[in-house]
N, C-alpha and C. Protein backbone atom coordinates (compact mmCIF):
# COMPACT_ATOMS: atom_id res chain seq x y z
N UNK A 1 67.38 96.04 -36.68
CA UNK A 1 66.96 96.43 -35.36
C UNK A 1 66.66 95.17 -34.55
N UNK A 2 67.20 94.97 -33.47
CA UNK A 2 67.21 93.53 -32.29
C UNK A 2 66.44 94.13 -31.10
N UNK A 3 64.94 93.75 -30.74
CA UNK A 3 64.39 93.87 -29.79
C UNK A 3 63.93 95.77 -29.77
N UNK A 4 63.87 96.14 -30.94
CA UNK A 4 63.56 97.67 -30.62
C UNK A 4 64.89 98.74 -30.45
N UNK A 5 66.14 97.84 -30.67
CA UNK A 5 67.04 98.79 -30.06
C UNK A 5 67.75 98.95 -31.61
N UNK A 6 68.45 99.99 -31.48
CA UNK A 6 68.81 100.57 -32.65
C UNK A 6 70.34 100.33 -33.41
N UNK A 7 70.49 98.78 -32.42
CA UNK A 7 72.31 98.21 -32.93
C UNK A 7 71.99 96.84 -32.98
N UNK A 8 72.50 95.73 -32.99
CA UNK A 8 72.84 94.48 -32.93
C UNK A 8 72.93 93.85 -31.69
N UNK A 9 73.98 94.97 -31.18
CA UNK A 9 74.82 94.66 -29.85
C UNK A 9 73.49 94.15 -28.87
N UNK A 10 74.23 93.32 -27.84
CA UNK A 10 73.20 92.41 -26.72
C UNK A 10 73.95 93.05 -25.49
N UNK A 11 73.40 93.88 -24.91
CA UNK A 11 74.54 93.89 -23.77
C UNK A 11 73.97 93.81 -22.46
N UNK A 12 74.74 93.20 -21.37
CA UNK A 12 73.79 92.22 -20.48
C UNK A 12 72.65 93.25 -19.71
N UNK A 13 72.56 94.64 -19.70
CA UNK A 13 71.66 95.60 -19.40
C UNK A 13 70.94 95.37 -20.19
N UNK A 14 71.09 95.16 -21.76
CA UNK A 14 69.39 95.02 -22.51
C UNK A 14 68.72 93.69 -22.14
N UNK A 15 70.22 92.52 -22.01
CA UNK A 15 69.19 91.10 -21.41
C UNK A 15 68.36 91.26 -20.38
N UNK A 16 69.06 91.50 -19.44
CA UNK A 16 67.94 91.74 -17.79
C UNK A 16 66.46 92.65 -18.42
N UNK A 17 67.18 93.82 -19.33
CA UNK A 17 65.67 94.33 -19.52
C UNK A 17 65.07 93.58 -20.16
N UNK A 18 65.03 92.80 -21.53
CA UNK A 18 64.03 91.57 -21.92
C UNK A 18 63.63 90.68 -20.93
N UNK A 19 64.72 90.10 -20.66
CA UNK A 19 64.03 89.28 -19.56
C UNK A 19 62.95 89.93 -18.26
N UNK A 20 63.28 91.14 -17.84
CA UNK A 20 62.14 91.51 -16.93
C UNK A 20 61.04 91.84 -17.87
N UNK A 21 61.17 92.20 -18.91
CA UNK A 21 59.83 92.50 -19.90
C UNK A 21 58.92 91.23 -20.40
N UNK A 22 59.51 90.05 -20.02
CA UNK A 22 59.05 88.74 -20.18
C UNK A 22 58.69 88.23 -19.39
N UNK A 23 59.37 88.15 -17.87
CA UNK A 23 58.92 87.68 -17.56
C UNK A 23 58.97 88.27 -15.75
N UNK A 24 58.56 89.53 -15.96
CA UNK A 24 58.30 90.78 -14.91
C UNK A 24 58.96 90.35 -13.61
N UNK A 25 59.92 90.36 -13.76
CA UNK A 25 61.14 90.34 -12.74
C UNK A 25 62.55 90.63 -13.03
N UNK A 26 62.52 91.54 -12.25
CA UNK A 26 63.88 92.39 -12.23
C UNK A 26 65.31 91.14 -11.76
N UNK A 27 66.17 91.34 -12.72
CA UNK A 27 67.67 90.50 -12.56
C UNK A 27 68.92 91.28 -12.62
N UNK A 28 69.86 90.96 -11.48
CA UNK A 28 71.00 91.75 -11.57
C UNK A 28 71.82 90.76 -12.87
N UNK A 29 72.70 92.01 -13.06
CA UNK A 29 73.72 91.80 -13.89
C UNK A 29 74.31 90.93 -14.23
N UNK A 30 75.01 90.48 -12.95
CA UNK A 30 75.82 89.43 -12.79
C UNK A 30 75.08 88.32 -12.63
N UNK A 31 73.75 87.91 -12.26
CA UNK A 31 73.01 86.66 -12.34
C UNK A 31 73.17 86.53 -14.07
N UNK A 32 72.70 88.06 -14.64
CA UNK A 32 72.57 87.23 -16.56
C UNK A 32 73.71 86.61 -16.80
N UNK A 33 75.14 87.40 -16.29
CA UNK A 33 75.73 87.02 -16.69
C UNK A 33 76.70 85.65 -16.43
N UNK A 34 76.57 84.77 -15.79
CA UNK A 34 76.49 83.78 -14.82
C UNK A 34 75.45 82.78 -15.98
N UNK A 35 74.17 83.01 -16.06
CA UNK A 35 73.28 82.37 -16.86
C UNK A 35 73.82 82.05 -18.00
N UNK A 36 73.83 83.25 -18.69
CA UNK A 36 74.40 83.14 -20.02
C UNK A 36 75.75 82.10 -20.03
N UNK A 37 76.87 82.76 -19.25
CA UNK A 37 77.90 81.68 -19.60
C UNK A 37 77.84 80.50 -19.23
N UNK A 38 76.60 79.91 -18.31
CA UNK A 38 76.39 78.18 -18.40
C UNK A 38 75.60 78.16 -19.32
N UNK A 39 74.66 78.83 -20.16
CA UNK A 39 74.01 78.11 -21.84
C UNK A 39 75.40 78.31 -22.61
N UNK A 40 76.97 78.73 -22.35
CA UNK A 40 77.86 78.47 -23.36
C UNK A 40 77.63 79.84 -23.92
N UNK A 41 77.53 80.70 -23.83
CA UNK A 41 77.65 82.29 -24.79
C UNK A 41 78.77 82.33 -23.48
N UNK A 42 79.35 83.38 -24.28
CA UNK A 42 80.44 84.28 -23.95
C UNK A 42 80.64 85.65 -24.71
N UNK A 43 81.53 86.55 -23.96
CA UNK A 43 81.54 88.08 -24.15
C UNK A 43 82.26 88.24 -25.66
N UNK A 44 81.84 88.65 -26.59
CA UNK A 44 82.52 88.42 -28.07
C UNK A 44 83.12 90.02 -28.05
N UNK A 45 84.08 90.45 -29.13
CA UNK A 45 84.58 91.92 -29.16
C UNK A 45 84.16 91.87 -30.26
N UNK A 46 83.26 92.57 -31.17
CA UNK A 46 83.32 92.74 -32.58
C UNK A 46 84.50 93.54 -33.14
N UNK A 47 84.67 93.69 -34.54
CA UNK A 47 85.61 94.05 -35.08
C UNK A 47 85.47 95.97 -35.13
N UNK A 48 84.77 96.15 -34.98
CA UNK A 48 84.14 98.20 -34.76
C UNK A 48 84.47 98.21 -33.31
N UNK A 49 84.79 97.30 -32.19
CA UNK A 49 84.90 97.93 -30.85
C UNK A 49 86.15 98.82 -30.64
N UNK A 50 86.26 99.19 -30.01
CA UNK A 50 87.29 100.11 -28.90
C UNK A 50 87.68 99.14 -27.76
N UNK A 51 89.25 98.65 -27.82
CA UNK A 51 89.32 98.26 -26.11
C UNK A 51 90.53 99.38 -25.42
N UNK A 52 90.54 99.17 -24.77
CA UNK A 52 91.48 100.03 -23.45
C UNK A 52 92.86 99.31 -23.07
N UNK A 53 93.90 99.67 -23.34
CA UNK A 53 95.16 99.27 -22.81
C UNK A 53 95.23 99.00 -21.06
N UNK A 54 95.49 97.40 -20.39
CA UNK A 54 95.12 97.08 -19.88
C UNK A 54 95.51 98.01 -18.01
N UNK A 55 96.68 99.06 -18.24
CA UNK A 55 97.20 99.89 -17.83
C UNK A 55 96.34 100.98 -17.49
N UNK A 56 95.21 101.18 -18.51
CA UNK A 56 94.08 102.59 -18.13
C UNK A 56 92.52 101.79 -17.58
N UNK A 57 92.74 100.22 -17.95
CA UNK A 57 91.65 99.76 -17.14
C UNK A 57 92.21 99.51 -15.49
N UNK A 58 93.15 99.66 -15.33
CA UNK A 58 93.44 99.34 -13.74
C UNK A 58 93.21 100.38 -13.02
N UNK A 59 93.60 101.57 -13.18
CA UNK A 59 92.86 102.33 -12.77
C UNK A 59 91.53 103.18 -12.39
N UNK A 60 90.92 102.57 -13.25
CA UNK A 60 89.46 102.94 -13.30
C UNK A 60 89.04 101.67 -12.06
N UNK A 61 89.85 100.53 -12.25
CA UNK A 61 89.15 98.99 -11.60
C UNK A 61 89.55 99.36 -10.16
N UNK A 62 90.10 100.20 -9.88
CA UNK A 62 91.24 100.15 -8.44
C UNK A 62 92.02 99.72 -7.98
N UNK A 63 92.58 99.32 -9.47
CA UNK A 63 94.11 98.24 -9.48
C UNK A 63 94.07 96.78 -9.57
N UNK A 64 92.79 96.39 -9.67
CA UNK A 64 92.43 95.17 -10.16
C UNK A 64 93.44 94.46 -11.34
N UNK A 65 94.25 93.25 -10.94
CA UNK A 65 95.49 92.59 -12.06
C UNK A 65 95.14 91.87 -12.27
């Protein structure tokens, strides 16, 4: 169990929530994630994920290539 939660997984919604639980200020998304990739982390896929053929993510993105 990592921080109370019931997986491993870090996902940048549980960071912002530690971090506002630390240090009582609310952070968007994209600031963690911005942060994080200048300390050098990056988005990992574990080997149990699911990804999406890049054809059914464009549509959901609004055609984003």
């Amino acid at each position: 169990m990592a921080a109370g939660y019931p997986d491993e997984r870090w996902t940048l919604a549980r960071v912002a929530t530690q971090i506002g639980r630390l240090f009582h200020r609310r952070v968007r998304l994209q600031t963690v994630s911005v942060v994080l990739q200048r300390m050098g982390w990056s988005p990992r896929i574990g080997p149990g994920s699911v990804t999406r053929p890049r054809s059914r993510i464009g549509g959901v993105t609004g055609g984003l290539r």
